[in-house]
Structure formats: C-alpha cells, structure tokens
N, C-alpha and C. Protein backbone atom coordinates (compact mmCIF):
# COMPACT_ATOMS: atom_id res chain seq x y z
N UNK A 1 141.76 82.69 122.76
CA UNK A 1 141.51 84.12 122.77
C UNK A 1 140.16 84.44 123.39
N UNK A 2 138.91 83.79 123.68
CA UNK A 2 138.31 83.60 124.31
C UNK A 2 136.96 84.38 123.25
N UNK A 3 137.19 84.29 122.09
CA UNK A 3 135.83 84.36 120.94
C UNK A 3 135.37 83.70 120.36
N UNK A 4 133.95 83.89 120.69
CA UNK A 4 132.89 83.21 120.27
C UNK A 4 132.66 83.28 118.77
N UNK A 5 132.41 82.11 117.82
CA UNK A 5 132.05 82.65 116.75
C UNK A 5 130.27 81.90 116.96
N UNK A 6 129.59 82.92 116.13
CA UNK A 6 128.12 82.80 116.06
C UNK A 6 127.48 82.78 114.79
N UNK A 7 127.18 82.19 114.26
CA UNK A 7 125.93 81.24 112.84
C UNK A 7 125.12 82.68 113.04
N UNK A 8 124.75 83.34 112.15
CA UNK A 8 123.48 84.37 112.32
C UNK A 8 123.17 83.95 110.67
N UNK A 9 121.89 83.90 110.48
CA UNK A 9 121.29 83.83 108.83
C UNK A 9 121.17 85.50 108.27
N UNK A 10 121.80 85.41 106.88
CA UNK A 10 121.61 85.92 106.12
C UNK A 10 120.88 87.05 107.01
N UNK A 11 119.26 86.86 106.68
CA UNK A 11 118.26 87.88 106.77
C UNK A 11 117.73 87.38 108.24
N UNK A 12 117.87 87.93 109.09
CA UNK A 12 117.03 87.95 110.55
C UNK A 12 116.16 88.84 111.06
N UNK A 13 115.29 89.22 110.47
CA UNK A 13 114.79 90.42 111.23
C UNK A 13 113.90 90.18 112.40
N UNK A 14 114.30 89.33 113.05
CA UNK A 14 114.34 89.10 114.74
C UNK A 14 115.13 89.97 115.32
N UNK A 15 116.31 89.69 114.78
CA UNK A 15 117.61 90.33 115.49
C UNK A 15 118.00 91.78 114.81
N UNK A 16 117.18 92.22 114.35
CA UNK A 16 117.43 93.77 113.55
C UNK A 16 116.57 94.33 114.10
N UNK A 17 117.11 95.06 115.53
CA UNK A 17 116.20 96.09 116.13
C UNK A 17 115.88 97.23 115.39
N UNK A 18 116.39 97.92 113.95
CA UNK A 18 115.43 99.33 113.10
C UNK A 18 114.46 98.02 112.67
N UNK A 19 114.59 97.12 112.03
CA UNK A 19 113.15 96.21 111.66
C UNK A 19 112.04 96.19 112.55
N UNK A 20 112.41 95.91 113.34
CA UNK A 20 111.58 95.84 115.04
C UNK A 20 110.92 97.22 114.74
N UNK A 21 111.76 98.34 114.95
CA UNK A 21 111.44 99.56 115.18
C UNK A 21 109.95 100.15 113.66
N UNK A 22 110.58 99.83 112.96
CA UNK A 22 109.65 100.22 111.38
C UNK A 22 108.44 99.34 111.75
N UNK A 23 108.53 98.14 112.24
CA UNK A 23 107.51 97.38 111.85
C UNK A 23 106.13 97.52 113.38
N UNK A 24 107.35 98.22 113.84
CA UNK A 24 106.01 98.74 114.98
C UNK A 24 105.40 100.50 114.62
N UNK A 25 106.27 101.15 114.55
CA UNK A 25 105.79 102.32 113.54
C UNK A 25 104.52 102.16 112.51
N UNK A 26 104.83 101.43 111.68
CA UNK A 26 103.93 101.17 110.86
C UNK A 26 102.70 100.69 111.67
N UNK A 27 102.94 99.74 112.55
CA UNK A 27 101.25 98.85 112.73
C UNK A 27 101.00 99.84 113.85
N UNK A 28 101.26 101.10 114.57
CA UNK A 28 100.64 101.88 115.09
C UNK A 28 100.01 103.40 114.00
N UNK A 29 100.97 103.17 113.16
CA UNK A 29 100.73 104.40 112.16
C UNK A 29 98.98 103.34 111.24
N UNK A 30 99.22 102.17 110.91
CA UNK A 30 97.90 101.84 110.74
C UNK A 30 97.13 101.97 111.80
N UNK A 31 96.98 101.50 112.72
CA UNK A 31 95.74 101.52 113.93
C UNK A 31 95.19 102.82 114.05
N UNK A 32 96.46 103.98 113.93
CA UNK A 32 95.82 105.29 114.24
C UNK A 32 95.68 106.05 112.82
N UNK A 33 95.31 105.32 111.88
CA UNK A 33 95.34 106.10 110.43
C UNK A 33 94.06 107.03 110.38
N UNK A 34 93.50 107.00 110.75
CA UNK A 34 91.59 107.67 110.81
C UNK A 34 91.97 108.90 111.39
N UNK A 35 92.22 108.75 112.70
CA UNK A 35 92.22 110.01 113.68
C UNK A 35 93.81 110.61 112.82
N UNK A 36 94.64 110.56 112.57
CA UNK A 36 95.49 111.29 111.93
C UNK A 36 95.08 111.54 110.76
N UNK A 37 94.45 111.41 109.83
CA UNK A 37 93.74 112.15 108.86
C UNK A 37 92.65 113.15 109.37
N UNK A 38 91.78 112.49 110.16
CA UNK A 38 90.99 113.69 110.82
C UNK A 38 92.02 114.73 111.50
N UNK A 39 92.99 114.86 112.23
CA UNK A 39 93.93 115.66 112.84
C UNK A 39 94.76 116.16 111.51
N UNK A 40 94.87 115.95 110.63
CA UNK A 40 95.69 116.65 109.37
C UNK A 40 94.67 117.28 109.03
N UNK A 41 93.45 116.92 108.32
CA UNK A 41 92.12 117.67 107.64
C UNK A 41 92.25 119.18 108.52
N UNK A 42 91.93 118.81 109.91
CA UNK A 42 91.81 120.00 110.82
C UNK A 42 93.02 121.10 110.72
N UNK A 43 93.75 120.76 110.71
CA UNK A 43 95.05 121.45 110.62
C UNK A 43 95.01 122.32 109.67
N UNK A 44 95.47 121.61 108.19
CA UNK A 44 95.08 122.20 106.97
C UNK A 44 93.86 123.58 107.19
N UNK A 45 93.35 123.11 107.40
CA UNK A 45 92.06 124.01 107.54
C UNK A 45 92.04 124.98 108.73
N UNK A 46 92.47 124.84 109.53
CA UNK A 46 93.12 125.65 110.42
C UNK A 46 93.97 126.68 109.81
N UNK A 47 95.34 126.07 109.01
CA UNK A 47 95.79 126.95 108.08
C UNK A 47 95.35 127.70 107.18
N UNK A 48 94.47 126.95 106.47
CA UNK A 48 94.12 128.32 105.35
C UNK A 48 93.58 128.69 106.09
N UNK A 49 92.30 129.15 107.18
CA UNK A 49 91.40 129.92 107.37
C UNK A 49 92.56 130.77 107.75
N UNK A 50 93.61 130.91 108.86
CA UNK A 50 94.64 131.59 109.10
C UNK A 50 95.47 132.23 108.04
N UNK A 51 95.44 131.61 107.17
CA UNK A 51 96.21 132.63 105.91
C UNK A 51 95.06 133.19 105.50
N UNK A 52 94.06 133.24 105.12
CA UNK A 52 92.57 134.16 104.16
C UNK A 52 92.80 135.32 105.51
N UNK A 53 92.48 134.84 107.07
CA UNK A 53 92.14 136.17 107.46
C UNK A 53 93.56 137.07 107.61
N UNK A 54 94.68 136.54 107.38
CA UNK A 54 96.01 137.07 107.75
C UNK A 54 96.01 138.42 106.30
N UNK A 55 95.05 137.88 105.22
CA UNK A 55 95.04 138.58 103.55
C UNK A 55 94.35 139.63 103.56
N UNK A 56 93.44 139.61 104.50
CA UNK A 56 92.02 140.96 104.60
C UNK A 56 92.58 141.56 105.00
C-alpha cells in the first residue's frame, strides 16, 4: 500500500511546531519585558489623564 509507519516518542517537542511557537513567544516576551512595562505604564497613564480631562 505504500505506508510508511514511523516510531515518534511519546513527548517530542522538537516536532510540535505550537511548542516551537510558545517557546519562542515567551523568550522574546522575556528579552522585551522592560520596554513593555515601560510601554504599558505609559499607556495606562495616557488613559487616565484622558479620562480626568474627558470628566471636567
């Protein structure tokens, strides 16, 4: 019939491209953790000052 059968282990997360995917997410979401807190702080604060003067 011309199928291959293939041995894969249990747990591979070689071969689990969302693993791949999370585990690069993450180590860029660490590298850039500083400047995205500084870019949230700003924001936030951006917002309220925009809601206080939206209240006057």
């Amino acid at each position: 019939m011309g199928v291959k059968c293939l041995f894969l282990p249990l747990y591979s997360p070689d071969l689990n491209p969302i693993k791949l995917f999370w585990d690069n997410l993450k180590r860029i979401l660490r590298e850039n953790l500083k400047n995205l807190l500084r870019y949230l702080k700003q924001s936030i604060d951006y917002l309220f000052l925009a809601c206080v003067q939206q209240s006057l």
